[in-house]
Protein backbone atom coordinates (compact mmCIF):
# COMPACT_ATOMS: atom_id res chain seq x y z
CA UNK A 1 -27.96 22.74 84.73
CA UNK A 2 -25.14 24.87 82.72
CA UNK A 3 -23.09 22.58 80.27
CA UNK A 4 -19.57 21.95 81.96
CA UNK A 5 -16.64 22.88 80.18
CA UNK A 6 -15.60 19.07 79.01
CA UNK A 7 -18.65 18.95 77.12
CA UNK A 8 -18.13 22.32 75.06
CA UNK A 9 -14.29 21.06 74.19
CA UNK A 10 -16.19 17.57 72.88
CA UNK A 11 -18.27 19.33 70.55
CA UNK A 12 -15.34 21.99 69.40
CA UNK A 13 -13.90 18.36 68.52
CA UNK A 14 -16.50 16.64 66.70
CA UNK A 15 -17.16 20.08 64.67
CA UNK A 16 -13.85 20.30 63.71
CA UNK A 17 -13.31 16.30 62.33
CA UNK A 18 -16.52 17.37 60.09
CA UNK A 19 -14.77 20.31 59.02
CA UNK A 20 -11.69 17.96 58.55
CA UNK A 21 -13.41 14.86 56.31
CA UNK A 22 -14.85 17.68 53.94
CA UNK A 23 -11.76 19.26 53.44
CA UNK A 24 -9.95 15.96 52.92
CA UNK A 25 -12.97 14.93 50.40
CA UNK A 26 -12.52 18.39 48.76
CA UNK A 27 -8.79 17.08 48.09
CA UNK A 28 -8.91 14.03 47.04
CA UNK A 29 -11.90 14.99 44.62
CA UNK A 30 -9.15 18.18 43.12
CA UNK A 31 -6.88 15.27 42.78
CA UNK A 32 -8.69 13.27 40.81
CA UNK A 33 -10.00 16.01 38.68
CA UNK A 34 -6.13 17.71 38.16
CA UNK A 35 -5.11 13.73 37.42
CA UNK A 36 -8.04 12.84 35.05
CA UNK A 37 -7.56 16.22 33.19
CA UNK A 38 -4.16 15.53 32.91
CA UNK A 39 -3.95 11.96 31.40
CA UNK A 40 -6.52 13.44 29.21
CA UNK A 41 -4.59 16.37 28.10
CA UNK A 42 -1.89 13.76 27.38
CA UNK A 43 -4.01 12.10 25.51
CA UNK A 44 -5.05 15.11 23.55
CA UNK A 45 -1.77 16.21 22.44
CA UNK A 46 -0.63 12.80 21.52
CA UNK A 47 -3.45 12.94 19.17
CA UNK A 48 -3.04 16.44 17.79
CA UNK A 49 0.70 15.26 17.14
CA UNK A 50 -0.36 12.34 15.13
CA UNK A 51 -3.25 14.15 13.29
CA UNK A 52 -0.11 16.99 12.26
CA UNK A 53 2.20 14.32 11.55
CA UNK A 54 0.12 12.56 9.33
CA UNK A 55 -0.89 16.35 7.73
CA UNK A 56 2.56 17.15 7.70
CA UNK A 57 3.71 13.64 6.10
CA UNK A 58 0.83 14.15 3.22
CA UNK A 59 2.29 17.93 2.38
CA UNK A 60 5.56 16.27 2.20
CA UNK A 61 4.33 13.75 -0.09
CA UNK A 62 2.65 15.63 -2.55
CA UNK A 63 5.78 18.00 -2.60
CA UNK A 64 7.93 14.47 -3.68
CA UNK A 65 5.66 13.80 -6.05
CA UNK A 66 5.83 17.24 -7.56
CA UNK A 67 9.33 17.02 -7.27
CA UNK A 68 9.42 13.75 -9.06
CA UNK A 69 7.42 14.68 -12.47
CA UNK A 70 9.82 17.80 -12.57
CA UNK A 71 12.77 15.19 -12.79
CA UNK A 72 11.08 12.94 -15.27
CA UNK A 73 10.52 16.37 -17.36
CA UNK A 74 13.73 17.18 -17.48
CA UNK A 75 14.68 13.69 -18.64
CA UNK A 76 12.51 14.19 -21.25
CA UNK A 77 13.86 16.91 -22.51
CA UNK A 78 16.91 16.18 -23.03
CA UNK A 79 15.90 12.84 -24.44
CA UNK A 80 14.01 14.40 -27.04
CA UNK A 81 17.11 16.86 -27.87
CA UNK A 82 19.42 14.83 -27.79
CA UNK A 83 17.65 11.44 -29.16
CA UNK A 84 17.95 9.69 -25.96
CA UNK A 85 19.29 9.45 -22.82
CA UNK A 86 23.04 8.59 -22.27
CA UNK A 87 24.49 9.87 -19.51
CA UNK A 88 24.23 12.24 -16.25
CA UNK A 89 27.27 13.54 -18.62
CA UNK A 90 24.63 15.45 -21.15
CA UNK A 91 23.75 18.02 -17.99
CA UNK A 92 20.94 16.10 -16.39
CA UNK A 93 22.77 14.79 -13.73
CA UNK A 94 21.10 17.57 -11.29
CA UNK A 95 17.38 17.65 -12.86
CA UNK A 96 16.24 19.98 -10.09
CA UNK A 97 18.67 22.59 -10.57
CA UNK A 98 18.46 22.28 -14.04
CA UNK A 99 15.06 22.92 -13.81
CA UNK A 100 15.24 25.79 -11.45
CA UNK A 101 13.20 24.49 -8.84
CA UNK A 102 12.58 26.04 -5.65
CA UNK A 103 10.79 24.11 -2.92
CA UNK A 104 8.31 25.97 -0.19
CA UNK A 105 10.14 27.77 2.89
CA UNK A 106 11.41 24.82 5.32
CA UNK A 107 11.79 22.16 2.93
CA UNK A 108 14.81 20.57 1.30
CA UNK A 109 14.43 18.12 -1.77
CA UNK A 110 17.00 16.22 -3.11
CA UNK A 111 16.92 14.07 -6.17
CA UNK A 112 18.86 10.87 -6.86
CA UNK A 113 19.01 9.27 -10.36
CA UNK A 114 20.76 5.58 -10.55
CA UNK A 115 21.03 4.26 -14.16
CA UNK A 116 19.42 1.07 -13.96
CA UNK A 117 20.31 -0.06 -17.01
CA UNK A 118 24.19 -0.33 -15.80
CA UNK A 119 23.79 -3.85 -14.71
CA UNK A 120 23.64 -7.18 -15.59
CA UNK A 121 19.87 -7.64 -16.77
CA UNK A 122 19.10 -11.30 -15.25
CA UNK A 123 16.44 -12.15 -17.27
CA UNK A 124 18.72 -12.38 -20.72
CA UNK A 125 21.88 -13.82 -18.02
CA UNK A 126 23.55 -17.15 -19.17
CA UNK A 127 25.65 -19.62 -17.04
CA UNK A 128 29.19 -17.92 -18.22
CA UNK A 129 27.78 -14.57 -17.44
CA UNK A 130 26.71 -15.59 -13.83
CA UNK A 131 29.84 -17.51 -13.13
CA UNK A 132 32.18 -14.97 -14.62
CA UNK A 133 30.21 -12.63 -12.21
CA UNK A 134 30.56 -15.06 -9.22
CA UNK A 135 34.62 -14.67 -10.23
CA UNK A 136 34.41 -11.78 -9.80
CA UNK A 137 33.14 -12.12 -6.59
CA UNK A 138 36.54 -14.26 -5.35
CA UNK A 139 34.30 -17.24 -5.44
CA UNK A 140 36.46 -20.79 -6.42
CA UNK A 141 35.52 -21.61 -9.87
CA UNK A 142 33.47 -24.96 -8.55
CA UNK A 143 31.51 -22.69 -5.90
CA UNK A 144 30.97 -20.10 -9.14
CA UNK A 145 29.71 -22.34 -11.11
CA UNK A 146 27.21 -24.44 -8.61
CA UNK A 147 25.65 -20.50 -8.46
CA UNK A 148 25.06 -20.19 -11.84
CA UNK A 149 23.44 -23.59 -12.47
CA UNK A 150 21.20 -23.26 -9.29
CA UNK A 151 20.18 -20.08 -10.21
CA UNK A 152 19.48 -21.08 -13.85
CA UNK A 153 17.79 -24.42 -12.93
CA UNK A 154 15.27 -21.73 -10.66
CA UNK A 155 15.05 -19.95 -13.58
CA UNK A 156 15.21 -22.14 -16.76
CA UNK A 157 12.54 -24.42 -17.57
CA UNK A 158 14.56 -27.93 -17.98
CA UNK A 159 17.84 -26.53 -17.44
CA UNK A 160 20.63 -28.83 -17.27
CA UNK A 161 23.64 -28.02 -14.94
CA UNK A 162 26.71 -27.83 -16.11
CA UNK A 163 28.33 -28.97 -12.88
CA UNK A 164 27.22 -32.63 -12.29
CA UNK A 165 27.36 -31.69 -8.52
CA UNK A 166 24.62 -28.64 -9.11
CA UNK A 167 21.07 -29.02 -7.67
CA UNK A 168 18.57 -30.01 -10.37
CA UNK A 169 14.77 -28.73 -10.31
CA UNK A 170 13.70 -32.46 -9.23
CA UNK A 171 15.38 -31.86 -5.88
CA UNK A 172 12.90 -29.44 -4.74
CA UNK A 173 10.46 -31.86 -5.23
CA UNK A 174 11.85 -33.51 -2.09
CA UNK A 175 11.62 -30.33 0.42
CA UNK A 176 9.86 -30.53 3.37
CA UNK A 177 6.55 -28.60 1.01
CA UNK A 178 7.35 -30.13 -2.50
CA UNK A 179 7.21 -27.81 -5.47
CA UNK A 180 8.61 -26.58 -8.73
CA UNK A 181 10.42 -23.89 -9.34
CA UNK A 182 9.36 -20.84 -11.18
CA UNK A 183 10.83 -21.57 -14.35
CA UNK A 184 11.02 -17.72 -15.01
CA UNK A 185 13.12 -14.89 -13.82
CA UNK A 186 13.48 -13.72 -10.13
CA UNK A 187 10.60 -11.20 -9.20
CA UNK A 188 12.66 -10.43 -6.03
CA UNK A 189 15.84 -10.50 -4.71
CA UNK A 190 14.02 -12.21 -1.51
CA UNK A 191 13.68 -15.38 -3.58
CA UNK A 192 17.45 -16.43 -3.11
CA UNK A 193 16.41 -17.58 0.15
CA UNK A 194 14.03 -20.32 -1.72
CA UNK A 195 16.79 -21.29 -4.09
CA UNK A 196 18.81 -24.76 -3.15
CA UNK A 197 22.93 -23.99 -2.48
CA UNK A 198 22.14 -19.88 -3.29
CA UNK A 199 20.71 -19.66 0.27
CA UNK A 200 23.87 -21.29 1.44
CA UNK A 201 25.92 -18.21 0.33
CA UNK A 202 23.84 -15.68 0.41
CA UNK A 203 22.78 -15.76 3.89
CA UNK A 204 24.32 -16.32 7.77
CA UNK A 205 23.50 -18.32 10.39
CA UNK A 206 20.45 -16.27 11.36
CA UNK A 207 18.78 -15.69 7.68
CA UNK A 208 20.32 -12.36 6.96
CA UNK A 209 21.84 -11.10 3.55
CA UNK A 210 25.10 -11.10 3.87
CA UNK A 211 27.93 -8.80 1.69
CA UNK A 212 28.18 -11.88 -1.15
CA UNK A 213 24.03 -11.11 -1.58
CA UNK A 214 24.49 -7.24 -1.49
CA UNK A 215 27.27 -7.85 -3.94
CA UNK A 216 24.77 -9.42 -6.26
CA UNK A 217 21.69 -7.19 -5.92
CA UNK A 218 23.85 -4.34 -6.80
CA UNK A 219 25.73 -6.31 -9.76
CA UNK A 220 22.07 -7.41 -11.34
CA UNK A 221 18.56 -5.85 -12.37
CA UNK A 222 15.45 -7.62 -12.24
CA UNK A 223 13.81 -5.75 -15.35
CA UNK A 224 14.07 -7.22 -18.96
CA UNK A 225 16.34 -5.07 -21.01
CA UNK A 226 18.69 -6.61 -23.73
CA UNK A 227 21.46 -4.25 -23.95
CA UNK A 228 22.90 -2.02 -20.77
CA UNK A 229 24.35 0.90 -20.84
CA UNK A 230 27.81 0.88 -21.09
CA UNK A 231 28.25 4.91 -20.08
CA UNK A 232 26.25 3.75 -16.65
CA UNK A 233 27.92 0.24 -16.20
CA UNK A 234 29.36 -1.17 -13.28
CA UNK A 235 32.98 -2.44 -13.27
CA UNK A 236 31.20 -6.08 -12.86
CA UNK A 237 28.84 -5.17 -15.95
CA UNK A 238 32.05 -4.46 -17.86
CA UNK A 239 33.82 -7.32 -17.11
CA UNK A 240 31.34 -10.38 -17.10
CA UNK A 241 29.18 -9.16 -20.05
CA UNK A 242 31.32 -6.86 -21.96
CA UNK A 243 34.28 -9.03 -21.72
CA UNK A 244 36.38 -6.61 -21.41
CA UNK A 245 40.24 -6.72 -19.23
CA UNK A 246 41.35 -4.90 -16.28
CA UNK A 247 42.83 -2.04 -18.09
CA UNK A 248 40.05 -1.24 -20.78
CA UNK A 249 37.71 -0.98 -17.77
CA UNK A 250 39.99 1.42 -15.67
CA UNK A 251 40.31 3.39 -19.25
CA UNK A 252 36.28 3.07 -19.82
CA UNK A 253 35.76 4.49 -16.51
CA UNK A 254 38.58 6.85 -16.28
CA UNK A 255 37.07 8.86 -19.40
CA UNK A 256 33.39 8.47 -18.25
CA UNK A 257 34.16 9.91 -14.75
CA UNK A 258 36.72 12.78 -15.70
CA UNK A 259 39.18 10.87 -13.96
CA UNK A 260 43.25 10.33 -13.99
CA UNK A 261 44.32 11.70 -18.01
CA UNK A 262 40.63 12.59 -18.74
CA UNK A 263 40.55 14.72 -15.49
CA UNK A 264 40.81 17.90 -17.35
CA UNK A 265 38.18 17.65 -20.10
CA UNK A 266 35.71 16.41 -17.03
CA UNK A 267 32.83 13.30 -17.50
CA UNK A 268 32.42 12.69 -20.63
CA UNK A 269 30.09 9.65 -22.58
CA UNK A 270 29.86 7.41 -25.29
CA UNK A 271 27.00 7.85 -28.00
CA UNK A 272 28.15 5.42 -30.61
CA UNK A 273 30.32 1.84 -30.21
CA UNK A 274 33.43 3.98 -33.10
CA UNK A 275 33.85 6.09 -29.58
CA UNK A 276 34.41 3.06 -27.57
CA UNK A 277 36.88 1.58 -30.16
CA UNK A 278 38.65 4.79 -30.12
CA UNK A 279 39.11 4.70 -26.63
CA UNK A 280 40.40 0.88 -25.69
CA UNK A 281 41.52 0.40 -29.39
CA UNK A 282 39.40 -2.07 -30.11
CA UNK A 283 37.52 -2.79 -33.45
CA UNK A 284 34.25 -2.52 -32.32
CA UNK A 285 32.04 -2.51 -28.71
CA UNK A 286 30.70 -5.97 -27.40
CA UNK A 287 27.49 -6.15 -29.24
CA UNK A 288 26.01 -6.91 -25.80
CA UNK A 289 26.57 -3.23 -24.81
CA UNK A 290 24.55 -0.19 -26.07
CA UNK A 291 25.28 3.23 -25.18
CA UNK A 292 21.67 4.34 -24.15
CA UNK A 293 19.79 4.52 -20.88
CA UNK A 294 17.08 1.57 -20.75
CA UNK A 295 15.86 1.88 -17.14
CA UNK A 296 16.27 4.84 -14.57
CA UNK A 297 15.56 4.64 -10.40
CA UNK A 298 15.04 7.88 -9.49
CA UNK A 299 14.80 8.80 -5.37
CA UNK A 300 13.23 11.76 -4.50
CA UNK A 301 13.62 13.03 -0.83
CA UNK A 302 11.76 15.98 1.03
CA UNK A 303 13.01 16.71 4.64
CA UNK A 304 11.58 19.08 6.62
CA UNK A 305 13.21 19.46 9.68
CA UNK A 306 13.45 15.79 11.65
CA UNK A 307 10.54 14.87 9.07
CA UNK A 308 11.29 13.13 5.45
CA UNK A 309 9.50 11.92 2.91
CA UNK A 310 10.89 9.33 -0.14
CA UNK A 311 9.84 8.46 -3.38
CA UNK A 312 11.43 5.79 -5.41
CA UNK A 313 10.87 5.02 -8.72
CA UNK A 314 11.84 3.10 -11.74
CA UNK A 315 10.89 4.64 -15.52
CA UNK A 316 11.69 3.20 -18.83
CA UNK A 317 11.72 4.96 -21.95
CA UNK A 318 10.12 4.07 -24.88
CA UNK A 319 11.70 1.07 -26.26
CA UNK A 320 13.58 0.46 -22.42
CA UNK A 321 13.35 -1.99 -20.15
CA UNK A 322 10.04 -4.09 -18.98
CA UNK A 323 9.03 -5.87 -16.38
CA UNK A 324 10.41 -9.39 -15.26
CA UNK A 325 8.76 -12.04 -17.10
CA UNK A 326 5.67 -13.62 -15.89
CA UNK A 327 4.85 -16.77 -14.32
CA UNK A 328 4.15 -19.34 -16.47
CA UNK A 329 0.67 -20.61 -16.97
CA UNK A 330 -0.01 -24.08 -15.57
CA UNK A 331 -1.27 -26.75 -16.90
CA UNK A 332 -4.70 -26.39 -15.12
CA UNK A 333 -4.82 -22.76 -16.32
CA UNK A 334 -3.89 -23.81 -20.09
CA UNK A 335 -6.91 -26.50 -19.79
CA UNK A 336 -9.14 -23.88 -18.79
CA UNK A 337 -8.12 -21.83 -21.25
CA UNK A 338 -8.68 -24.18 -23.82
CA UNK A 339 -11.79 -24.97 -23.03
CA UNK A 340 -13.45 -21.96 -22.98
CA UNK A 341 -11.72 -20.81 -26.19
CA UNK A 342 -13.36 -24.29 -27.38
CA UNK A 343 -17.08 -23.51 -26.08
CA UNK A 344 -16.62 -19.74 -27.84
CA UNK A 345 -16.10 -21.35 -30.56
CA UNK A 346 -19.04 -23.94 -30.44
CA UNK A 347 -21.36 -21.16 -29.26
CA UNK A 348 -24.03 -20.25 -32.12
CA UNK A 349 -23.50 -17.49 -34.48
CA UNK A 350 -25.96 -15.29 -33.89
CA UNK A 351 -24.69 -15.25 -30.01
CA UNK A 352 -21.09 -14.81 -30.98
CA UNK A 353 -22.20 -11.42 -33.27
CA UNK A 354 -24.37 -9.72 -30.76
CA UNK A 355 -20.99 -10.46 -28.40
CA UNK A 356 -18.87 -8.97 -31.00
CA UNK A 357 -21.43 -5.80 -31.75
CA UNK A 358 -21.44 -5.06 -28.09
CA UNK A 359 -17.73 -5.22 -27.70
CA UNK A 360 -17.75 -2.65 -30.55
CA UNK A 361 -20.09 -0.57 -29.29
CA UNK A 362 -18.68 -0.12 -25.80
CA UNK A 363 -15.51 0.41 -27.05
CA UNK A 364 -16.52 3.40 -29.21
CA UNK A 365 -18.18 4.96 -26.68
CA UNK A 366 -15.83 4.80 -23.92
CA UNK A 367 -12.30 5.37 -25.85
CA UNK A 368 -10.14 6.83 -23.24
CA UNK A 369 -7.66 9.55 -24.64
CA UNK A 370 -3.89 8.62 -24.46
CA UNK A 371 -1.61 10.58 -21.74
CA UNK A 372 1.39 9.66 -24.45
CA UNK A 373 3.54 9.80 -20.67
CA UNK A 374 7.19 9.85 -21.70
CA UNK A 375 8.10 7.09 -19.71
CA UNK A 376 6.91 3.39 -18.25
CA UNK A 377 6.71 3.39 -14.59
CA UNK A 378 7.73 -0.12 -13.65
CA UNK A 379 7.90 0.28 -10.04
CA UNK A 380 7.35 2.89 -7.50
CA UNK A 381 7.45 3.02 -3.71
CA UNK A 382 7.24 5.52 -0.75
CA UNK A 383 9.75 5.51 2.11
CA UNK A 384 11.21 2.11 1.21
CA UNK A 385 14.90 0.77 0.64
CA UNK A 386 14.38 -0.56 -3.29
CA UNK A 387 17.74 -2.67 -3.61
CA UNK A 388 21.00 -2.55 -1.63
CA UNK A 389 19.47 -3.64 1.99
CA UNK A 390 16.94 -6.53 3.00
CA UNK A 391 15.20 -7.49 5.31
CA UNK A 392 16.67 -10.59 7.31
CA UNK A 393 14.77 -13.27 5.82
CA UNK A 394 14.60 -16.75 6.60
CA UNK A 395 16.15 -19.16 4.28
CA UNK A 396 13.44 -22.04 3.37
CA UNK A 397 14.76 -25.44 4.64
CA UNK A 398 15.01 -28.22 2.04
C-alpha cells in the first residue's frame, strides 16, 4: 500500500525538530564556550595588569631610591665644604638639579627636603616650653598648662604636676586595663590618644586628630637632638624655645626667607649666634638655638603617568639627632639581668677564658669593613604620610 501524504508531512516534521534540538545544542554549547572564554580573558588581563603594576611599581621604586642617595650626596657635599649643613640657603635647596639629574623617558622625580631639626625636640621639652607652646596655640593658660603636665607625667618618671588639677601617673592605674606609663619620650604621635586630658583635645567625637593635634605634630619632633636649627625653625620654635618677641621673629624670618627689607639680597642664613645678634640687636642667640641642621626628612617622589612612587626618609649627620629614647627596662628584666651577670661571674675560670678566646677569635675573622655612610638613617618609609595627617584613631577610655 503507497504511504499517504499525511504520513510523509509527519516525518518532514519529526526530521526537522532533530535538525532543530542540534542546532539549539550547537548554540547553547557556542554560548557557553564565547562566555567561559570571556570571564577567562577577564580574568587574564586583570592578572597581566597586576603582574605590570607590581613591575611597574618596583622600576619606580628603585628609580626613588636612586633618586634618594643622589640627594643625600649632594648634602654631603656641601656639608663637607662648607662644615655643615645650614640652610636650603647654601644652594642645596634643589639637590636634583644641583646634581644634574635626569630621570628615564616618562618619569618625573621630585625631591622634598624638610629640616627636621626646626622644631621643638620633645625629648629635651620642659613644662614652660610645652605650655608656652600650648599659648601659642590660643589655649587658656589653665588648659596650657594641664597639657604640659599630662604630657610630662606620660613622659617623666615621677613627675609632679604643676597644676594640682593635672592627671598624675597613679590615675592610669585605675583605667579600665591598669598600667604605667612609659616614663620615656613619645615613639609616636598616635600615643596622644593613650594620654589622660591630651586625648580630650586632641581628638573629636569620633577619635580623629583634630587641627589642635596637627598643630602639635608639626610644632614638635620625636628624635633626640639638643639644639634646633634656628635658620630652619618654625615661628612656634622661635617663640617657645628661643624666647624670642613678635618682632625679632618677623625680622628672623624676614632675612632667612628674602622677604619684606631683605627681599633684594634674597634667603639668606645664619652660621654663627654674632649674626643673629646683629640682626635683632641682641647680645647673644638663646643658647638653646644652634645654627646647624641636626635632622633632615627628605621625600622623594617618582610619577609616571597616573602611577607614583614615595620615599620618605629621615638622616642625621654625624653628631645630629638620634632616635627617641628607649623604653625603660623593668624590673623583671633588671632581675634577669642581674642574675645572669651574677652566674657569669660565678662560672669557673677556665670556662669564662675559652668564652673570651672564642669571642676573640670570631671577631677577627669576621670584621666587617665600615661603609663610613655620611648620614644616620633614623627612619624610612615607602608611600606613607610621615607627620602632618593620621589615621583616625580611637582614643583609649580611662
Amino acid at each position: 500500500m503507497p504511504p499517504t501524504p499525511n504520513a510523509g508531512r509527519g516525518r518532514a516534521r519529526r526530521n526537522l525538530g532533530e535538525a532543530g534540538s542540534v542546532i539549539l545544542l550547537v548554540l547553547m554549547t557556542l554560548l557557553l564556550t564565547a562566555f567561559a572564554l570571556t570571564k577567562y580573558l577577564e580574568k587574564t588581563t586583570v592578572d597581566l595588569l597586576a603582574d605590570a603594576r607590581d613591575v611597574r611599581a618596583e622600576r619606580l621604586r628603585v628609580e626613588a631610591y636612586s633618586a634618594l642617595e643622589t640627594t643625600l650626596a649632594v648634602l654631603q657635599e656641601f656639608r663637607t665644604v662648607n662644615g655643615g649643613l645650614h640652610s636650603p640657603a647654601e644652594g642645596w635647596g634643589a639637590p636634583l638639579d644641583f646634581a644634574g639629574y635626569a630621570p628615564p623617558d616618562g618619569l618625573v622625580v621630585e625631591a622634598a627636603i624638610e629640616d627636621e631639626s626646626g622644631k621643638i625636640p620633645l625629648p629635651h621639652a620642659d613644662f614652660q616650653t610645652l605650655r608656652d607652646l600650648f599659648l601659642l596655640f590660643d589655649l587658656k593658660q589653665s588648659d596650657a598648662e594641664r597639657l604640659a603636665d599630662a604630657l610630662l607625667v606620660w613622659m617623666q618618671q615621677g613627675y609632679e604636676p604643676v597644676d594640682s588639677f593635672s592627671a598624675r601617673s597613679t590615675d592610669y592605674e585605675r583605667a579600665a586595663l591598669p598600667h604605667d606609663p612609659p616614663a620615656r619620650s613619645l615613639h609616636s604621635f598616635a600615643e596622644l590618644a593613650s594620654i589622660q586630658f591630651v586625648r580630650d583635645l586632641f581628638y573629636d567625637d569620633q577619635g580623629r586628630p583634630n587641627d589642635l593635634w596637627r598643630r602639635f605634630a608639626d610644632s614638635v619632633s620625636l628624635y633626640d637632638f639638643t639644639q634646633p636649627n634656628l635658620n630652619g625653625a618654625r615661628d612656634t620654635t622661635l617663640a617657645a624655645l628661643g624666647g624670642y618677641d613678635v618682632t625679632s621673629i618677623k625680622m628672623i624670618t624676614d632675612y632667612l626667607g628674602g622677604l619684606g627689607s631683605y627681599a633684594r639680597p634674597g634667603p639668606a642664613y645664619f652660621r654663627t649666634s654674632q649674626d643673629v645678634a646683629g640682626l635683632v640687636g641682641q647680645a647673644a642667640m638663646s643658647s638653646r638655638l644652634g645654627t646647624q641642621v641636626r635632622c633632615l626628612r627628605v621625600t622623594v617622589t617618582i610619577r609616571e603617568g597616573s602611577t607614583s612612587f614615595r620615599v620618605s626618609a629621615v638622616v642625621a649627620p654625624p653628631d645630629g639627632a638620634g632616635l627617641p629614647p628607649a623604653d625603660a627596662p623593668t624590673a623583671t628584666t633588671s632581675s634577669t639581668t642581674t642574675n645572669q651577670n651574677s652566674t657569669g661571674t660565678n662560672a669557673s675560670g677556665s670556662s669564662t677564658s675559652a668564652t673570651t678566646s672564642t669571642s676573640t677569635s670570631t671577631s677577627s675573622t669576621q670584621t666587617q669593613p665600615s661603609l663610613n655612610y655620611p648620614f644616620t638613617l633614623l627612619e624610612i618609609r615607602e608611600n606613607d604620610e610621615i607627620v602632618g595627617t593620621a589615621a583616625p584613631s580611637q582614643p583609649a577610655s580611662a
